[in-house]
N, C-alpha and C. Protein backbone atom coordinates (compact mmCIF):
# COMPACT_ATOMS: atom_id res chain seq x y z
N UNK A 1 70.98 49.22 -20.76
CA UNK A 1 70.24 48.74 -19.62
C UNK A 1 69.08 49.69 -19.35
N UNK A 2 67.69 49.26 -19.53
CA UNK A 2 66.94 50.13 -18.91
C UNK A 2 66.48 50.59 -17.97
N UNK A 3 66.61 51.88 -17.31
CA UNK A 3 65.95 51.89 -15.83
C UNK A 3 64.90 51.74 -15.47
N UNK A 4 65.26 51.25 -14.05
CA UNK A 4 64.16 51.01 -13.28
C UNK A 4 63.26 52.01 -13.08
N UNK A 5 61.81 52.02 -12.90
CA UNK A 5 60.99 52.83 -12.16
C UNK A 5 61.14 52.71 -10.64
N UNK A 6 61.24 53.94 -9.82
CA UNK A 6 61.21 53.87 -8.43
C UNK A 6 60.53 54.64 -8.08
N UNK A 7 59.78 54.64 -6.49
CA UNK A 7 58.50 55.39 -5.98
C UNK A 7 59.49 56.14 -4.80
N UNK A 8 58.98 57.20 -3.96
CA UNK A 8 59.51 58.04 -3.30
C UNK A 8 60.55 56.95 -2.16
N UNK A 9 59.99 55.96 -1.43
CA UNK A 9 60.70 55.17 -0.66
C UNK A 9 61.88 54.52 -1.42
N UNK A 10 61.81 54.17 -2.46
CA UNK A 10 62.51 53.69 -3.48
C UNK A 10 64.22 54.64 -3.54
N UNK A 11 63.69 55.70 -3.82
CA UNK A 11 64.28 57.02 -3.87
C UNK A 11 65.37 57.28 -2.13
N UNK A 12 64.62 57.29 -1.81
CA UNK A 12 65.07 57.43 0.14
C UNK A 12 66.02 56.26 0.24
N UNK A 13 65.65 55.38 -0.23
CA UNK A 13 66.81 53.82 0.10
C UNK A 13 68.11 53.82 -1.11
N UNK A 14 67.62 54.86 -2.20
CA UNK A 14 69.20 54.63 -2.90
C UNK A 14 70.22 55.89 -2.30
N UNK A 15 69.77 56.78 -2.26
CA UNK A 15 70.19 57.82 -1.64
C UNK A 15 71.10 57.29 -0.63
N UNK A 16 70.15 57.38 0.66
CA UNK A 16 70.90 56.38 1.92
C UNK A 16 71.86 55.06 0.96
N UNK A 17 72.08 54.46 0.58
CA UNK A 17 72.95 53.79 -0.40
C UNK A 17 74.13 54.78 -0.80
N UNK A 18 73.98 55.78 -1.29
CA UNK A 18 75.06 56.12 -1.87
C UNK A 18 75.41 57.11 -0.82
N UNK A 19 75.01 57.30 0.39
CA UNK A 19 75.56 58.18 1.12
C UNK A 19 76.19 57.49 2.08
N UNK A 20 76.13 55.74 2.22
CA UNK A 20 76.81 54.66 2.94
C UNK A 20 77.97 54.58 1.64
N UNK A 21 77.99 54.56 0.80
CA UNK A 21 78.67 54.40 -0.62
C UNK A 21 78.27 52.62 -0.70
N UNK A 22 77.25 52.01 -1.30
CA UNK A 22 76.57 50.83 -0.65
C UNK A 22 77.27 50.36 -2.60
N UNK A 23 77.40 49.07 -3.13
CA UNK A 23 77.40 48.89 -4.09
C UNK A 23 75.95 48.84 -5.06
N UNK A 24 75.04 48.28 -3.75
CA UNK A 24 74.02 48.26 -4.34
C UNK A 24 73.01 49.26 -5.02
N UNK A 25 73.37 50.23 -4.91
CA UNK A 25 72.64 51.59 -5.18
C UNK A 25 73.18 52.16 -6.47
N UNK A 26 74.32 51.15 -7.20
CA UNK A 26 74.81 51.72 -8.42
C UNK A 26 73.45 51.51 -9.40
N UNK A 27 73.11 51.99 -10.49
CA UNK A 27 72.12 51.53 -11.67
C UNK A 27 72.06 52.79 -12.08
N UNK A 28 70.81 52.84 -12.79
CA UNK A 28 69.85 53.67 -14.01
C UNK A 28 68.26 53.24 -13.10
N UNK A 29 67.78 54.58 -13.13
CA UNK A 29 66.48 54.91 -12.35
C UNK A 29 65.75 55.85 -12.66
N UNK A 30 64.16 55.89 -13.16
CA UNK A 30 63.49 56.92 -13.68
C UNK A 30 62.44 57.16 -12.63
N UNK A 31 62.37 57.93 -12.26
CA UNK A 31 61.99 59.15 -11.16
C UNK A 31 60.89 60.04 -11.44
N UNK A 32 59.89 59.97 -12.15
CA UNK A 32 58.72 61.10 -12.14
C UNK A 32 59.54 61.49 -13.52
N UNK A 33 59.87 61.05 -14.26
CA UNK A 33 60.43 61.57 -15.83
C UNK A 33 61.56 61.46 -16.19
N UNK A 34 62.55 61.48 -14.92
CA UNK A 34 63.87 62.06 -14.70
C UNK A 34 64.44 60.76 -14.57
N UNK A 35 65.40 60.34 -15.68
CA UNK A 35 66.53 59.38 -15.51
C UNK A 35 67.71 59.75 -14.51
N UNK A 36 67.92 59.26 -13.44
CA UNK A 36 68.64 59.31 -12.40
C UNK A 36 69.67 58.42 -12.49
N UNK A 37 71.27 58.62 -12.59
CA UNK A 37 72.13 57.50 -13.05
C UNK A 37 73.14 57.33 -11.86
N UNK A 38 73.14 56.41 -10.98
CA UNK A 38 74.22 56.38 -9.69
C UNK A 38 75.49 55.46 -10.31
N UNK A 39 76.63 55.64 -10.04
CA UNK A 39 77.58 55.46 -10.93
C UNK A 39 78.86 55.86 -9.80
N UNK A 40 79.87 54.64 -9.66
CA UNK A 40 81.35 55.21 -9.03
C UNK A 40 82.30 56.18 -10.12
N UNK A 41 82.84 56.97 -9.91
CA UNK A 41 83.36 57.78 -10.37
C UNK A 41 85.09 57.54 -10.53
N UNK A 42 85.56 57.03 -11.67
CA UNK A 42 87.02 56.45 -12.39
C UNK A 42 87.56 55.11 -11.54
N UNK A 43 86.06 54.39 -11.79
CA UNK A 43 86.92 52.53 -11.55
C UNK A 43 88.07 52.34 -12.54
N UNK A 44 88.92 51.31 -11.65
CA UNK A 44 89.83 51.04 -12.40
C UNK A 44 88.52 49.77 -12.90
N UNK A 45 89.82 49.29 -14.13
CA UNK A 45 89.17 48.21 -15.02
C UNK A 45 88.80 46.70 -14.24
N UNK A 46 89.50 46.46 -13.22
CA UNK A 46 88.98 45.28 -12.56
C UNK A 46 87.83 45.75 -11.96
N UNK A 47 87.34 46.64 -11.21
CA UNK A 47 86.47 47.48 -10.01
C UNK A 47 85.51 47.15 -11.37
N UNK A 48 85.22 48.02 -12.77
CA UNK A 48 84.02 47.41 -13.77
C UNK A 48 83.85 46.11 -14.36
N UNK A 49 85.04 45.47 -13.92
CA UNK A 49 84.56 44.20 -15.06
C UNK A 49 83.92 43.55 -13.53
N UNK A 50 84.41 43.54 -12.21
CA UNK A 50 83.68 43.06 -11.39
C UNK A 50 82.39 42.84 -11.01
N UNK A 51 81.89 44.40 -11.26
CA UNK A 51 79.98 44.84 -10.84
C UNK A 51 79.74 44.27 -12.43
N UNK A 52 80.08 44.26 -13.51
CA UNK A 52 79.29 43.87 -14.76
C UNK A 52 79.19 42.07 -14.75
N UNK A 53 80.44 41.64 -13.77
CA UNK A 53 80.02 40.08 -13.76
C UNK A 53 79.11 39.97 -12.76
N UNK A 54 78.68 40.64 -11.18
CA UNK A 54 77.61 40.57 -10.48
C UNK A 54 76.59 40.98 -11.16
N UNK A 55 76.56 42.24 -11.75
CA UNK A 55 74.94 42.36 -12.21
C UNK A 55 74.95 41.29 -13.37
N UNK A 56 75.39 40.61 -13.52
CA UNK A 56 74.77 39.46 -15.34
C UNK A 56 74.58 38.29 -13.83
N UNK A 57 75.81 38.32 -13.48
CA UNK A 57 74.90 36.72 -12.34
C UNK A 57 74.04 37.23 -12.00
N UNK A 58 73.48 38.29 -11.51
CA UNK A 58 72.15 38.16 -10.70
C UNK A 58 71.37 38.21 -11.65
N UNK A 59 71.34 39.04 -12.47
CA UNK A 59 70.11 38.77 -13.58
C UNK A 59 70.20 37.42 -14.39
N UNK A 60 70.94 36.48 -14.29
CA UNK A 60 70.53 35.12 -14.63
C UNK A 60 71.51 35.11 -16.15
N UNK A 61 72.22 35.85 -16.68
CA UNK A 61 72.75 36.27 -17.81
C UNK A 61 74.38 35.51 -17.80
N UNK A 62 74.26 35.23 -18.86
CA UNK A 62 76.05 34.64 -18.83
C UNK A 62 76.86 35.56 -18.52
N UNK A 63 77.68 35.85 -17.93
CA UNK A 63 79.03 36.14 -17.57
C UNK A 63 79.68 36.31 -18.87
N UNK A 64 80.01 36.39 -19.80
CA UNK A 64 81.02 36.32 -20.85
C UNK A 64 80.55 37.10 -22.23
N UNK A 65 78.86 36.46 -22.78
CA UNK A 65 78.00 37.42 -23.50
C UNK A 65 76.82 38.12 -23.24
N UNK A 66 76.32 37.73 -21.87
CA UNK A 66 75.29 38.66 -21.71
C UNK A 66 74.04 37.75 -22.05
N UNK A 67 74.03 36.59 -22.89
CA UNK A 67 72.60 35.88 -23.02
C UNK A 67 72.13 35.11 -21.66
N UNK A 68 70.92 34.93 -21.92
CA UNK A 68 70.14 34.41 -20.84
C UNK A 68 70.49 32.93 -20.95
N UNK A 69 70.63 32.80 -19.12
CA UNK A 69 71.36 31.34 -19.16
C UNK A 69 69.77 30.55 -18.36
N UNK A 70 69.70 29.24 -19.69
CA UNK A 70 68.68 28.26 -19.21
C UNK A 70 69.02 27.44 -18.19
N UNK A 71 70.39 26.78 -18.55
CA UNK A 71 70.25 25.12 -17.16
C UNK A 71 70.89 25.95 -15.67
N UNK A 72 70.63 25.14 -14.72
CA UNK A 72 71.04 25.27 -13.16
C UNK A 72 71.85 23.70 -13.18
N UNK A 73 72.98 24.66 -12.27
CA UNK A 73 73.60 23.51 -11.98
C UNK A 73 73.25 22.64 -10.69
N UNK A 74 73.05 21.19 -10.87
CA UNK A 74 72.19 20.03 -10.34
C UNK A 74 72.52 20.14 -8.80
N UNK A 75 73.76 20.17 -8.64
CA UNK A 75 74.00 19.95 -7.35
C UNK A 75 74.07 21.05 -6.27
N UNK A 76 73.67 21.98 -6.74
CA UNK A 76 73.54 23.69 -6.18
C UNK A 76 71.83 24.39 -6.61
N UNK A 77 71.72 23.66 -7.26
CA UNK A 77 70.22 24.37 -7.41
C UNK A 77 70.42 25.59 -8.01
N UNK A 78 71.69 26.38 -8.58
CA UNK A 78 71.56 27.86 -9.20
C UNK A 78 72.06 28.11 -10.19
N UNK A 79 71.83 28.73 -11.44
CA UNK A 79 72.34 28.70 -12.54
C UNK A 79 73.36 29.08 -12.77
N UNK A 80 74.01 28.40 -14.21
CA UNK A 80 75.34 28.21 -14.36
C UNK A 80 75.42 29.78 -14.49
N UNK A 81 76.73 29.63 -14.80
CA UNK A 81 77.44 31.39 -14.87
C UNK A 81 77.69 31.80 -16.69
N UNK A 82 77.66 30.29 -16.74
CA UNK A 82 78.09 30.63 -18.19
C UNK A 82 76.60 29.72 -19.46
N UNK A 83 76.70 30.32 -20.58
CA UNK A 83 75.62 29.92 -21.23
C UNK A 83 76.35 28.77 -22.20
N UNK A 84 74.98 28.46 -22.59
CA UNK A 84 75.87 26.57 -23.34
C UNK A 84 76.82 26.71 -24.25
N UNK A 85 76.92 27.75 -25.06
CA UNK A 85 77.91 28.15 -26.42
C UNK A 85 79.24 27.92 -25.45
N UNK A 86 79.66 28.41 -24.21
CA UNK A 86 80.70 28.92 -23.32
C UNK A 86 81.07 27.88 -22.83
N UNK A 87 79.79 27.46 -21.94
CA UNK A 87 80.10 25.74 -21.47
C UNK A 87 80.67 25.00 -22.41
N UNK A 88 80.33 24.99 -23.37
CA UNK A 88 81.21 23.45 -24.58
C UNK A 88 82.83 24.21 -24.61
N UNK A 89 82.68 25.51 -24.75
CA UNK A 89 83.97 26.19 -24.72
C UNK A 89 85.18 25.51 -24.16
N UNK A 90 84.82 25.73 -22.55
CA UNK A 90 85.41 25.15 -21.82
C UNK A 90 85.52 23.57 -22.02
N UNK A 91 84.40 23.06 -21.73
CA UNK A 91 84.33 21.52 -22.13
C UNK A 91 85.47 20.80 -22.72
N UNK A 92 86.17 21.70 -24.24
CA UNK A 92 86.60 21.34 -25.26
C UNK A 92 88.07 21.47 -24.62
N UNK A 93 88.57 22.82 -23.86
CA UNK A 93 89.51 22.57 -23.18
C UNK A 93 90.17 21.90 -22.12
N UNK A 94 89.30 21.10 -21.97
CA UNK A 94 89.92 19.85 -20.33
C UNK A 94 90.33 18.80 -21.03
């Protein structure tokens, strides 16, 4: 995952994040040179597989491999969770 670039305010709001212990302030962040890595310290295995299925939904990414998911589902307006290889997956099992 590559980090983000952040500017001094940038900086001030993850901080305050991890000093609330905020989830959102977990990532990879480059700082004036300096890769900055915020990170919980000995998740159990549900606690990581959890934040790795939020960060792929929010970045638009399947849930399962990580590729970029094209269709939205019709009646929600927001994209599926899973990418088409996955979808037939399932499909095949009902």
């Amino acid at each position: 995952m590559k980090p983000k670039k952040v500017t001094n305010d940038d900086l001030e709001k993850i901080v305050a994040g991890v000093k609330t212990q905020a989830v959102e302030a977990i990532g990879n962040y480059l700082y004036k040179g300096f890769r900055i890595q915020v990170s919980k310290y000995n998740l159990s295995g549900a606690e990581r597989v959890q934040l790795l299925y939020q960060r792929r939904r929010k970045e638009g990414l399947c849930i399962v491999c990580g590729t970029k998911v094209a269709k939205k589902n019709p009646s929600t307006g927001r994209l599926y969770r899973l990418c088409e290889f996955h979808r037939k997956k399932i499909d095949k099992k009902k």
